[in-house]
N, C-alpha and C. Protein backbone atom coordinates (compact mmCIF):
# COMPACT_ATOMS: atom_id res chain seq x y z
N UNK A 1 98.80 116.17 106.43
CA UNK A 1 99.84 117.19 106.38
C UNK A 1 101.06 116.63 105.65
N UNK A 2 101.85 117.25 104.46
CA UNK A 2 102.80 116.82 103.93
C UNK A 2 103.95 116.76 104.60
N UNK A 3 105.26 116.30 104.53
CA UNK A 3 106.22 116.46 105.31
C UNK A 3 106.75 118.00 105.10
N UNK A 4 107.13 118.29 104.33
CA UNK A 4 107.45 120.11 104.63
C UNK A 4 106.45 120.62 105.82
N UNK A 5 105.37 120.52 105.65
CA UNK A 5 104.59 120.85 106.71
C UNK A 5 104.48 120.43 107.99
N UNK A 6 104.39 119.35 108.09
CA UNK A 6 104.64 118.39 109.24
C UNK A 6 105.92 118.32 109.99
N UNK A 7 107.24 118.94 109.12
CA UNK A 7 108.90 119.35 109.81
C UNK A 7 108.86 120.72 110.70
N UNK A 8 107.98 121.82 109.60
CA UNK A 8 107.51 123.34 109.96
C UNK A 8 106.99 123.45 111.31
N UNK A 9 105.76 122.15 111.68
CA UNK A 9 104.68 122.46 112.53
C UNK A 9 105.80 122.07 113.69
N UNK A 10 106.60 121.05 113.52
CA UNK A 10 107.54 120.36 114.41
C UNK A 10 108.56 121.32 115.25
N UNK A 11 109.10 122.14 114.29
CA UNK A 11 110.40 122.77 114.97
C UNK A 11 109.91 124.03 115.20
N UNK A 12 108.52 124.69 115.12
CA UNK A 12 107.99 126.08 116.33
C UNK A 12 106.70 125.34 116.50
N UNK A 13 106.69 126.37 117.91
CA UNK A 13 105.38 126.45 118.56
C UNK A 13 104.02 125.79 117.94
N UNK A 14 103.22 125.31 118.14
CA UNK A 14 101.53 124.94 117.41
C UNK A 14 101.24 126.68 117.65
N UNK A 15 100.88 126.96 116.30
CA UNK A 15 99.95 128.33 116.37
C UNK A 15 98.99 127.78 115.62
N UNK A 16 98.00 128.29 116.04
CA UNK A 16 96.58 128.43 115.47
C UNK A 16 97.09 128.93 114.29
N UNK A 17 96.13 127.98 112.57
CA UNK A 17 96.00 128.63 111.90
C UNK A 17 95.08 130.07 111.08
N UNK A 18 94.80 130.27 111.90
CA UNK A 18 93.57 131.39 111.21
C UNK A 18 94.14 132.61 111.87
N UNK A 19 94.63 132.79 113.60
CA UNK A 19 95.16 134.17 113.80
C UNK A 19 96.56 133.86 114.24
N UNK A 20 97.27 132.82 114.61
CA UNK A 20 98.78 132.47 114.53
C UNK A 20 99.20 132.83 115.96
N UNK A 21 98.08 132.28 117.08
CA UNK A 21 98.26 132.44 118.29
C UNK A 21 98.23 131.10 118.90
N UNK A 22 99.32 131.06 119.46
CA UNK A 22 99.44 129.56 120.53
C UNK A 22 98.40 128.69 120.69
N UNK A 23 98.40 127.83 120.05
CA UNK A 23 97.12 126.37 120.48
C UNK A 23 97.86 125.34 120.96
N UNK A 24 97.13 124.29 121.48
CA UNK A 24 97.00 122.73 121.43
C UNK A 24 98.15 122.06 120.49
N UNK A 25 99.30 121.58 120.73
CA UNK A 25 99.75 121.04 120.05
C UNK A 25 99.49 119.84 118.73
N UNK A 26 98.04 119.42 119.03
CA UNK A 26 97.16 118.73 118.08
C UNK A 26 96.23 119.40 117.80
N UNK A 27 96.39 121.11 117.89
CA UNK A 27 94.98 121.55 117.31
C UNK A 27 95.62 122.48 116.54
N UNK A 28 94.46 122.72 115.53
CA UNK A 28 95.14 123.74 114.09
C UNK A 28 94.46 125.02 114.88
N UNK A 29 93.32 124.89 115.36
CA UNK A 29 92.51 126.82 116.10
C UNK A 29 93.06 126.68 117.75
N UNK A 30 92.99 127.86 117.64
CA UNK A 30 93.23 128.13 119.40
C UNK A 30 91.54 128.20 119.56
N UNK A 31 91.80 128.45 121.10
CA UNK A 31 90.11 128.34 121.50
C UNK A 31 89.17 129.27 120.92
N UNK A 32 89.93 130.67 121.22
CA UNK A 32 89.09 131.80 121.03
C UNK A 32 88.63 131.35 119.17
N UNK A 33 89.23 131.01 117.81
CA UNK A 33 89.22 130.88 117.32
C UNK A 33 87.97 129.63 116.83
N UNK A 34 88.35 128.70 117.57
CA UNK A 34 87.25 127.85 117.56
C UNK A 34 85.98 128.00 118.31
N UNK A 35 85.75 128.76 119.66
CA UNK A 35 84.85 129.90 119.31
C UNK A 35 84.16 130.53 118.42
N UNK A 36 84.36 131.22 117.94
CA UNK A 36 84.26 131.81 116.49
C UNK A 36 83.32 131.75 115.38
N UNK A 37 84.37 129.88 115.05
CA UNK A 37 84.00 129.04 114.62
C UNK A 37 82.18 128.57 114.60
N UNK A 38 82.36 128.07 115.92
CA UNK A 38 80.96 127.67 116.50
C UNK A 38 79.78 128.36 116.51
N UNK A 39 80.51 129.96 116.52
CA UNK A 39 79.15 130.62 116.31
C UNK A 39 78.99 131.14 115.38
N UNK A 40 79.12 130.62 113.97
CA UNK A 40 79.61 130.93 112.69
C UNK A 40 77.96 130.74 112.48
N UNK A 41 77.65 129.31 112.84
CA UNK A 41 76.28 128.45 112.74
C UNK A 41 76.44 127.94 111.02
N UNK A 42 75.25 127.21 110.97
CA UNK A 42 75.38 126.23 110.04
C UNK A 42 74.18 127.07 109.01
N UNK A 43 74.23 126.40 107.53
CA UNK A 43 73.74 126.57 106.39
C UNK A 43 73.03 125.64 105.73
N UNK A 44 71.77 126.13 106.03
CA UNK A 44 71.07 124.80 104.65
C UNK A 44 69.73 125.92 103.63
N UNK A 45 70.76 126.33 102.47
CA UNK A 45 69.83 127.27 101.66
C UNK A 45 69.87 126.48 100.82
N UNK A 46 69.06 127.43 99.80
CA UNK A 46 68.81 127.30 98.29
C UNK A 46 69.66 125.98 97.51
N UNK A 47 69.68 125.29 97.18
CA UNK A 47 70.47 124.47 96.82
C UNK A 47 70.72 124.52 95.26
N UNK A 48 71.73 124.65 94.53
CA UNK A 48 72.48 124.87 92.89
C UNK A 48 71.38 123.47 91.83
N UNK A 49 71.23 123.82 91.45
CA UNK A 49 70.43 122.75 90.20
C UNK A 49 70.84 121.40 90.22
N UNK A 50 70.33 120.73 90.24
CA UNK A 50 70.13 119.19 90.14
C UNK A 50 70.15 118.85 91.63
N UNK A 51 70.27 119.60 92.83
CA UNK A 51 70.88 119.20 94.00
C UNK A 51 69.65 119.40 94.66
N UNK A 52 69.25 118.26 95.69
CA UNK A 52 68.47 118.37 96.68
C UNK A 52 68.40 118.61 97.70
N UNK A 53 69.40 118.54 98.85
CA UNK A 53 69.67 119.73 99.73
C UNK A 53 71.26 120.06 99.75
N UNK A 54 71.73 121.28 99.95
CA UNK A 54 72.64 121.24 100.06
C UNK A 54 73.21 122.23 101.72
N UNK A 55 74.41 121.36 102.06
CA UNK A 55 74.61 121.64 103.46
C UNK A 55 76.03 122.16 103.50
N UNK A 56 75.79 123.22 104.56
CA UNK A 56 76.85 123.97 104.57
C UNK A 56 77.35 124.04 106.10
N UNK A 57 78.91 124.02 106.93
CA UNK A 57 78.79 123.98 108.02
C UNK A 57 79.27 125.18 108.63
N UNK A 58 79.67 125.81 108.26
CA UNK A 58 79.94 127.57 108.25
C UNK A 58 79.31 128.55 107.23
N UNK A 59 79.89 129.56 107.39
CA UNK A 59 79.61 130.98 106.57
C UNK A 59 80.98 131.44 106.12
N UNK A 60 81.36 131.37 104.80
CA UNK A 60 82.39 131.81 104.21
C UNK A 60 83.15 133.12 104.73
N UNK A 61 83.40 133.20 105.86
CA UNK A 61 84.01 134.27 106.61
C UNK A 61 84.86 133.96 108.12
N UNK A 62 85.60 135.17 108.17
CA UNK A 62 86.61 135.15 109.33
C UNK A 62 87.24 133.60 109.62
N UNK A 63 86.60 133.05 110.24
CA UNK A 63 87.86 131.61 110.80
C UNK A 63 87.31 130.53 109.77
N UNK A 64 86.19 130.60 109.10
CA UNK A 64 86.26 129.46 108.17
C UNK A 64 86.83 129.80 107.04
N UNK A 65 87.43 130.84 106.46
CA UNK A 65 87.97 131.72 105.51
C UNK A 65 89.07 131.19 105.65
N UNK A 66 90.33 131.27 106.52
CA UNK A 66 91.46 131.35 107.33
C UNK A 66 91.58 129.82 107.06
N UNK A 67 90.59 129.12 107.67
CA UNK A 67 90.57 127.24 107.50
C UNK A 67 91.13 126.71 106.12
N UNK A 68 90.22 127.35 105.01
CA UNK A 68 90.25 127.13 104.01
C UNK A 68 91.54 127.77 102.94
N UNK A 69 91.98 128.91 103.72
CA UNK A 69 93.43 129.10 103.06
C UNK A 69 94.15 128.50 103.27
N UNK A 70 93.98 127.94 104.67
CA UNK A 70 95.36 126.92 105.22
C UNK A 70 95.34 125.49 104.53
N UNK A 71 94.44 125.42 104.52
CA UNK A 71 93.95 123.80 103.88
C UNK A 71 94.86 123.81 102.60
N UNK A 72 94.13 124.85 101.27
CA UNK A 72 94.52 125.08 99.83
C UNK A 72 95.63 125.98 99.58
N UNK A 73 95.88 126.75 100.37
CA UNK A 73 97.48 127.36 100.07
C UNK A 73 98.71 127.14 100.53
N UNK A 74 98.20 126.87 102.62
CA UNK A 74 99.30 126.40 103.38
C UNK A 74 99.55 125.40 103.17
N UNK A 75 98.64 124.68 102.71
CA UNK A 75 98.85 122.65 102.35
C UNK A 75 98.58 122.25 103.64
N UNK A 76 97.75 122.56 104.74
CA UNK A 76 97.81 121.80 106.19
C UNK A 76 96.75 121.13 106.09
N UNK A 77 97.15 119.77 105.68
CA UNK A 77 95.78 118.41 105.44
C UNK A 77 95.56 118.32 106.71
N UNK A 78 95.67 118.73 108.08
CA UNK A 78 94.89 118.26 109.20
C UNK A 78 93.83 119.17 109.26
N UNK A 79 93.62 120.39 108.70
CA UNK A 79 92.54 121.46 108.51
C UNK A 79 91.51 120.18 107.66
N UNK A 80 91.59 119.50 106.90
CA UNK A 80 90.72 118.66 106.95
C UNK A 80 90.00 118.16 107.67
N UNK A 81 90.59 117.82 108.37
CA UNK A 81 90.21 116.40 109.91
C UNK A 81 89.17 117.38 110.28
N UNK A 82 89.81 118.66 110.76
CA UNK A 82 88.99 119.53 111.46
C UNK A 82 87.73 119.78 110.83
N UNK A 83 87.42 119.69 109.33
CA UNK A 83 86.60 120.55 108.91
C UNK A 83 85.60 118.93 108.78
N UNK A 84 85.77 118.16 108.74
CA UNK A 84 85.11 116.68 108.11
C UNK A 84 84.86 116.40 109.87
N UNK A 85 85.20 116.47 110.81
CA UNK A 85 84.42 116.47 111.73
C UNK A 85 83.56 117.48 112.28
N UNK A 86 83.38 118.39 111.73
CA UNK A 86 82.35 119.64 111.95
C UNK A 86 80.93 119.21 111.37
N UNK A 87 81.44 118.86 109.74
CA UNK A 87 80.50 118.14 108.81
C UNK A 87 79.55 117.08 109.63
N UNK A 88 80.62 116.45 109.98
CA UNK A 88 79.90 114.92 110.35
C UNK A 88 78.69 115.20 111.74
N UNK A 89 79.45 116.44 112.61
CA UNK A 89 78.72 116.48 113.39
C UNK A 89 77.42 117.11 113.50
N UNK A 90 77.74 118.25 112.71
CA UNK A 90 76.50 118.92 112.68
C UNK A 90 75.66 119.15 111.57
N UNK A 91 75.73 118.57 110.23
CA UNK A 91 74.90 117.85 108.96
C UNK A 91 73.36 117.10 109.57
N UNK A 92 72.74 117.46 108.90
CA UNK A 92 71.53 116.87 109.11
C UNK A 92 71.86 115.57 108.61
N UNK A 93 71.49 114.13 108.69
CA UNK A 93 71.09 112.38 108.55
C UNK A 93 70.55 112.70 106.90
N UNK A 94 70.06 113.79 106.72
CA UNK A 94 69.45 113.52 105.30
C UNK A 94 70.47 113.50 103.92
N UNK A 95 71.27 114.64 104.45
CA UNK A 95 72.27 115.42 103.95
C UNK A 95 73.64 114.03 103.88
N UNK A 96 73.79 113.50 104.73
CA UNK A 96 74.76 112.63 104.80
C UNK A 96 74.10 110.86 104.33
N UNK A 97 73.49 110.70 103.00
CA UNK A 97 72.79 109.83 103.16
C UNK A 97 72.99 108.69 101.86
N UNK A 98 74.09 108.38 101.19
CA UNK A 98 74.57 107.73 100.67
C UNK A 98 76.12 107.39 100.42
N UNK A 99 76.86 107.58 99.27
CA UNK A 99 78.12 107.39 99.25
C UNK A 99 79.09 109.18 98.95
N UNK A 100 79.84 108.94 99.20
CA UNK A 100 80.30 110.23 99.00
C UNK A 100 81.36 110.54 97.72
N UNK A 101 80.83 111.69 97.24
CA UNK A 101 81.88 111.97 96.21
C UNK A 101 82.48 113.11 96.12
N UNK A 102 83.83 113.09 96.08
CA UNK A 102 84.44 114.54 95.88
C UNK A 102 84.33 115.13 94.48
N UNK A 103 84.25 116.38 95.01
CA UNK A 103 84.03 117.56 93.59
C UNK A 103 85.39 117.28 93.28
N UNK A 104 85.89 116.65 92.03
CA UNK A 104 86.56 117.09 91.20
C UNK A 104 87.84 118.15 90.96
N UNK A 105 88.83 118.12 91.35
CA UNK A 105 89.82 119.52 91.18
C UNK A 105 90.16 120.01 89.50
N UNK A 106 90.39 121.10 89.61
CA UNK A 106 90.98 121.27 87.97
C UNK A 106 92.41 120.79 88.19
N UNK A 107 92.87 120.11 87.39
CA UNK A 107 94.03 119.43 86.63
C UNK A 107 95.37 119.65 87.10
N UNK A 108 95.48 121.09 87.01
CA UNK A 108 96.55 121.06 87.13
C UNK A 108 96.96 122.08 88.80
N UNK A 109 95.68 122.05 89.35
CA UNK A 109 95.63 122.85 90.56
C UNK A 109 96.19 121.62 91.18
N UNK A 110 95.82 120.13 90.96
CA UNK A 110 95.87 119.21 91.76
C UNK A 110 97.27 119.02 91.62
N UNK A 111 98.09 119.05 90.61
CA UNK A 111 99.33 119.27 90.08
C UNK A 111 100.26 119.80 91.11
N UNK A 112 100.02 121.38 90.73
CA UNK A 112 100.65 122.10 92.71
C UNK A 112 100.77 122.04 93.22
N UNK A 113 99.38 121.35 93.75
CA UNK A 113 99.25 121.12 95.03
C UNK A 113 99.64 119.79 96.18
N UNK A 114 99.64 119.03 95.25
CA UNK A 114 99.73 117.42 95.10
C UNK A 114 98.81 116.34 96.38
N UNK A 115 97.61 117.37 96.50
CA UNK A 115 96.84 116.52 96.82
C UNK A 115 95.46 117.37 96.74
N UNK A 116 94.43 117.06 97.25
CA UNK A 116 92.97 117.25 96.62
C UNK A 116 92.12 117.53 98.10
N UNK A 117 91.95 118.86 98.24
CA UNK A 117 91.27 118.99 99.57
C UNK A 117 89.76 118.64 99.30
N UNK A 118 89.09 118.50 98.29
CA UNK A 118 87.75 117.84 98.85
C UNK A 118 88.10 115.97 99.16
N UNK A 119 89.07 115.77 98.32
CA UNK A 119 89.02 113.99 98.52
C UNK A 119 89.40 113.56 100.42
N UNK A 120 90.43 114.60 100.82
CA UNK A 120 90.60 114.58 102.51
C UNK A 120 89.83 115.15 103.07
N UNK A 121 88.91 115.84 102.63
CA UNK A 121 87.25 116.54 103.51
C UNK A 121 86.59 114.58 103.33
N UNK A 122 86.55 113.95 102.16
CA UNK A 122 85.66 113.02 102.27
C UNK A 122 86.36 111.61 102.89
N UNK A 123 87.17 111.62 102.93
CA UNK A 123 88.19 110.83 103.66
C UNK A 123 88.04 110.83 105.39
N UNK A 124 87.84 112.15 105.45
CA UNK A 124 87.48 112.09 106.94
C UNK A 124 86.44 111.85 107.40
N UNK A 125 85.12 112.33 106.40
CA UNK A 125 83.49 112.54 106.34
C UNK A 125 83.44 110.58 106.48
N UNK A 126 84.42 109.79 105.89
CA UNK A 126 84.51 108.26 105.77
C UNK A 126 84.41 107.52 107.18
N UNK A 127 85.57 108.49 107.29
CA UNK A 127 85.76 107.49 108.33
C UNK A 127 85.21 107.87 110.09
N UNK A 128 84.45 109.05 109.88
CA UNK A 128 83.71 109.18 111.24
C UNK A 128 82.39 108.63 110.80
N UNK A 129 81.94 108.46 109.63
CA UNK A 129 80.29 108.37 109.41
C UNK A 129 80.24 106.91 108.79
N UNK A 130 81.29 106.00 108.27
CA UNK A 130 81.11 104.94 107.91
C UNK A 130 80.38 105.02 106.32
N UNK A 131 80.16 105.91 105.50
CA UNK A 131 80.06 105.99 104.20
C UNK A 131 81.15 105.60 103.41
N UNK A 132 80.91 104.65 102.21
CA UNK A 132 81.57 104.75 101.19
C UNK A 132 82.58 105.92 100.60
N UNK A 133 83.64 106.12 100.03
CA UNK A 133 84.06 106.99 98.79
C UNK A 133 83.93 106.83 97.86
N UNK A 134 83.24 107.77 96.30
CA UNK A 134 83.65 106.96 95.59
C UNK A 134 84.22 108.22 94.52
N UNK A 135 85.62 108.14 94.07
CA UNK A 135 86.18 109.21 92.95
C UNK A 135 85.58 109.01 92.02
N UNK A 136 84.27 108.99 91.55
CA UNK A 136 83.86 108.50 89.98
C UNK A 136 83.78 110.10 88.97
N UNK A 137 84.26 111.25 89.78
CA UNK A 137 84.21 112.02 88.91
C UNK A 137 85.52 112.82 88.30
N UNK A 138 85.38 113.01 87.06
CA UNK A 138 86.86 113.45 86.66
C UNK A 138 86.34 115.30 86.00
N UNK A 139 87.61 115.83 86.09
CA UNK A 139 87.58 117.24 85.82
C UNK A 139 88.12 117.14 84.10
N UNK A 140 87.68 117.85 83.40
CA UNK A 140 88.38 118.35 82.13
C UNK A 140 89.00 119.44 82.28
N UNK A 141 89.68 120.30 80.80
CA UNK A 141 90.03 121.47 80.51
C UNK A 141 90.89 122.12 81.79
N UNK A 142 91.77 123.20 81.62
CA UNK A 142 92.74 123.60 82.20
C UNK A 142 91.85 125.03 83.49
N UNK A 143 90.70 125.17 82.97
CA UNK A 143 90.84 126.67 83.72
C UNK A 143 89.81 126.73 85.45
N UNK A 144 90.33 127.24 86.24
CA UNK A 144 90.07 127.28 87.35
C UNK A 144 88.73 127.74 87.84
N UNK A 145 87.91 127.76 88.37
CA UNK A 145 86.55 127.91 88.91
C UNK A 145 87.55 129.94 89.99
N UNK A 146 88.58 129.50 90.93
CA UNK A 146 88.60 130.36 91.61
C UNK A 146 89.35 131.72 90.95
N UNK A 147 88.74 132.83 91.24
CA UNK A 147 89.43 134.09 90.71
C UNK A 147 88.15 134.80 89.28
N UNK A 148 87.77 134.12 88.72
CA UNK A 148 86.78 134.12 87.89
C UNK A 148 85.33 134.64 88.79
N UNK A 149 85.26 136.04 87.36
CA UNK A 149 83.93 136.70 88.50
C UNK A 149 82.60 135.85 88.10
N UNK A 150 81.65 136.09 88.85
CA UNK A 150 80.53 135.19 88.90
C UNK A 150 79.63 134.65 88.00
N UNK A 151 79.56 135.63 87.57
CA UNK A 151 78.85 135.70 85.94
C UNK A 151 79.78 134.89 85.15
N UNK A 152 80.99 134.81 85.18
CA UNK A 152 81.38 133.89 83.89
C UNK A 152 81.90 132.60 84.74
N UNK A 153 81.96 132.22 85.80
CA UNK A 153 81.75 130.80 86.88
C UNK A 153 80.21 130.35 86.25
N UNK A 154 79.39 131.04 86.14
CA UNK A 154 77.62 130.82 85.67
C UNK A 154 77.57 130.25 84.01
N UNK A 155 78.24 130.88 83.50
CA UNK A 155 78.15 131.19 82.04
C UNK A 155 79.07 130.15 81.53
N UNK A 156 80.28 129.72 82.69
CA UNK A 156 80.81 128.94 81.89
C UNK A 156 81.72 127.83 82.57
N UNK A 157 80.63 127.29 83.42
CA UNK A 157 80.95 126.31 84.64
C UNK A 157 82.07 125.21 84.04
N UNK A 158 82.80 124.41 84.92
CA UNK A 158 83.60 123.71 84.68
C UNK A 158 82.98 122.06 83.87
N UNK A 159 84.33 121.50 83.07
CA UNK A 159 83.84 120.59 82.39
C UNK A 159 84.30 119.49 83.19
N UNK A 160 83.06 118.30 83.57
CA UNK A 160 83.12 117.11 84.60
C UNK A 160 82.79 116.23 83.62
N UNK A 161 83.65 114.93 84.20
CA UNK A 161 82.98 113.73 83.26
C UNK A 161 83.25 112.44 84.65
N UNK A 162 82.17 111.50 84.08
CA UNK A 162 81.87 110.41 85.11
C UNK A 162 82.59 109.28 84.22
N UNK A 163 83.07 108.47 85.53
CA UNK A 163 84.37 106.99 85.17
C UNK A 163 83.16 105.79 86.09
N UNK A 164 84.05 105.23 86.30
CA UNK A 164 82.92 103.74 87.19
C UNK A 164 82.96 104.24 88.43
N UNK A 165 82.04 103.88 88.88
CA UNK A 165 81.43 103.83 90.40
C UNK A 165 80.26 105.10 90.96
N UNK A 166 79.40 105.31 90.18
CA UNK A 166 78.36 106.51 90.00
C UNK A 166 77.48 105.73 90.90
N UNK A 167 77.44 106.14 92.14
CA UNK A 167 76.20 106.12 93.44
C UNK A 167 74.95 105.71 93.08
N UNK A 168 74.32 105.15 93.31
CA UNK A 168 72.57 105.45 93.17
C UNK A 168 72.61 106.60 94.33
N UNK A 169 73.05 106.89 95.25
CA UNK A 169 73.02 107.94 96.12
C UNK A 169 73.85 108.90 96.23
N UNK A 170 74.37 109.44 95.88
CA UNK A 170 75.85 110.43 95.57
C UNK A 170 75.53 112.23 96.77
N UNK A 171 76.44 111.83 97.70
CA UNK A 171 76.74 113.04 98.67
C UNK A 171 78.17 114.00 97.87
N UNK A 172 77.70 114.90 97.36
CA UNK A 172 78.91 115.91 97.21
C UNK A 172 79.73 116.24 97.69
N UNK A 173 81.07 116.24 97.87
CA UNK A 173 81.57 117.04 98.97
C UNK A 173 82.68 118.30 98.31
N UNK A 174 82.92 119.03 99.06
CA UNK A 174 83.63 119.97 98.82
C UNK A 174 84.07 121.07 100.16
N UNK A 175 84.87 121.94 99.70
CA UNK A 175 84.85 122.49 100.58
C UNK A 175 84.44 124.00 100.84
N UNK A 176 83.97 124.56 99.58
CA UNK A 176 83.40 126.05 99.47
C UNK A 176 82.22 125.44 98.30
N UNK A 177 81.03 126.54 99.04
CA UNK A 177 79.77 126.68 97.84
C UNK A 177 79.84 128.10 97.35
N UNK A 178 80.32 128.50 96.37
CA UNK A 178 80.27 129.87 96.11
C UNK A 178 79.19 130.21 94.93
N UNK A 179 79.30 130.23 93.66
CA UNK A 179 78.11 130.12 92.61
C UNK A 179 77.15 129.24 92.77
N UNK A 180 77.67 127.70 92.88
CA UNK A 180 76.61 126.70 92.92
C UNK A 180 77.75 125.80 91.40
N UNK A 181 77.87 126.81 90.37
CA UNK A 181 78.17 126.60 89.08
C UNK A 181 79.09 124.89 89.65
N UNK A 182 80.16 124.92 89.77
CA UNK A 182 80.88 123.54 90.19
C UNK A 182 79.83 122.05 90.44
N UNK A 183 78.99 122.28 91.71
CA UNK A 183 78.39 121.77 92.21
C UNK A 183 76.87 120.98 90.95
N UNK A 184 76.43 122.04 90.56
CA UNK A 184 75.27 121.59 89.65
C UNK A 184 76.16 120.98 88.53
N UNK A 185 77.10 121.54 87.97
CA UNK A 185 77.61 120.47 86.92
C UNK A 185 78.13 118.92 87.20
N UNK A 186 78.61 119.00 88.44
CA UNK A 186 78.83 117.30 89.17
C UNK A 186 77.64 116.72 89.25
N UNK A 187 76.65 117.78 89.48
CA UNK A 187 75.05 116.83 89.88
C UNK A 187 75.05 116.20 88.30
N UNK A 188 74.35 117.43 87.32
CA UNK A 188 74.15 116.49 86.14
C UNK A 188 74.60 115.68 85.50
N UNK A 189 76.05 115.47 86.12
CA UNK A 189 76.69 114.58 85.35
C UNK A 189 76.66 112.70 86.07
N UNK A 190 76.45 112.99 87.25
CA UNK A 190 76.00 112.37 88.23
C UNK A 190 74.86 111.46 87.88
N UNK A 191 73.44 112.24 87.36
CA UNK A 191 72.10 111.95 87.28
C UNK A 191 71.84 111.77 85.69
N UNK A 192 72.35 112.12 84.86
CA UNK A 192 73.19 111.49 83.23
C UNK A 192 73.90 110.28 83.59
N UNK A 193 74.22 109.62 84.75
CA UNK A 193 75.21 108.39 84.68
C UNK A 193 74.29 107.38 85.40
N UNK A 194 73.08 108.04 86.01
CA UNK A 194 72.44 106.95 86.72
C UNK A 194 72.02 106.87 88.38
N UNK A 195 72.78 108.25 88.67
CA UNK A 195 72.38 108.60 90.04
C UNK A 195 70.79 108.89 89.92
N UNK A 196 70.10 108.67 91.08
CA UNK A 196 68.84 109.20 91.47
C UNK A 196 68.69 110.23 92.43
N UNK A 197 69.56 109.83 93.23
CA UNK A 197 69.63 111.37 94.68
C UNK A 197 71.13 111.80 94.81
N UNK A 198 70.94 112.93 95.03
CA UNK A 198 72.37 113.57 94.95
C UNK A 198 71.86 115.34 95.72
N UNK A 199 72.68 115.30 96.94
CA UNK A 199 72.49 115.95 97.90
C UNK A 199 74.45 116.62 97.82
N UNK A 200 74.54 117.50 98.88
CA UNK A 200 75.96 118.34 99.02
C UNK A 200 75.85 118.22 100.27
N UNK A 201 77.62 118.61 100.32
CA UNK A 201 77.82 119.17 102.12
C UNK A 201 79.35 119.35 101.64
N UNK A 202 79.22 120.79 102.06
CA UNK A 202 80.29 121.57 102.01
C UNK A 202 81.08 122.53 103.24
N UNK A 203 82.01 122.41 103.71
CA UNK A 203 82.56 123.45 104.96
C UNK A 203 81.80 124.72 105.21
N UNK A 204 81.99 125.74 103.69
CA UNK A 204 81.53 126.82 103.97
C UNK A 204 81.13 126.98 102.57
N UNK A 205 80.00 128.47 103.07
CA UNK A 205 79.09 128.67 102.04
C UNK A 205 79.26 130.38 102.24
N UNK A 206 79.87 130.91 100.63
CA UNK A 206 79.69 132.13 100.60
C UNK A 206 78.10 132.82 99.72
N UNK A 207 78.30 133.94 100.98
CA UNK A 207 76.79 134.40 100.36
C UNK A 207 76.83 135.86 99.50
């Protein structure tokens, strides 16, 4: 959590972020919310090209929706914690089975924002599961994956390039699977550098 955020959370009440009702002073959901949550259930479909399984720990809706705005718009890096221990817990051993790498942000989103919600999804995924990090992937070009309808996310996926430290085992991380488009271009660039297995695990998965 940045300090603007961390002053905010300080001087009112802890509300839950997703419906803005009284929680846990160390918790971002109230119960009913994390509820919700739990019975959201987990995802392991079809997996985007080059990828061998890919894992999802929600369904792109209601409180994991809400998670993920707070994370990328509100800036509340403890919506991380929350979401990288969901991962850790309920991911299949297969899925979690080498070093981890974050998807990549576009440029200047990271700019805004001034920090990188898949690198604190894998930061946390670190340090409950004892995996490696490794940033070996970099983003090109200026234009955003989000807002862009599907067909041209497909047609004209983002440009990734690989630096040192390319896995022989490379775990994806991120925090939304929406096209796949993002995801398969990290794989190939991944398995062009020398990876052999390269698996995902992502918060939520829209269908």
């Amino acid at each position: 959590m940045d300090a603007a955020a961390s002053l905010a959370r300080a001087l009112t009440p802890p509300l839950c972020v997703a419906c803005a009702s009284s929680c846990g002073a160390r918790d971002v959901l109230c119960a009913a919310c994390a509820a919700g949550l739990n019975r959201s259930g987990t995802l392991l479909g079809s997996p985007p090209a080059g990828i061998e399984l890919a894992f999802s720990a929600a369904r792109h809706d209601a409180v994991a929706r809400e998670l993920i705005r707070a994370l990328k718009f509100g800036r509340i890096r403890a919506v991380a914690e929350l979401i990288a221990a969901r991962i850790a817990e309920l991911a299949p051993p297969v899925a979690l089975s080498g070093t981890l790498v974050p998807v990549p942000p576009a440029p200047l989103r990271l700019r805004w924002r001034g920090f990188d919600p898949a690198i604190e999804i894998a930061l946390g995924l670190s340090l409950r599961t004892g995996l490696p990090v490794s940033e070996c992937l970099r983003r090109r070009g200026l234009r955003r994956q989000v807002g862009r309808a599907r067909s041209e996310r497909l047609a004209r996926p983002p440009r990734v390039e690989a630096g040192p430290g390319v896995p022989a085992r490379a775990v994806l991380v991120d925090d939304v699977l929406t096209t796949g488009a993002t995801l398969a271009s990290c794989a190939a660039v991944l398995r062009r550098a020398g990876a052999g297995s390269v698996t995902a695990v992502t918060f939520a998965r829209r269908l």
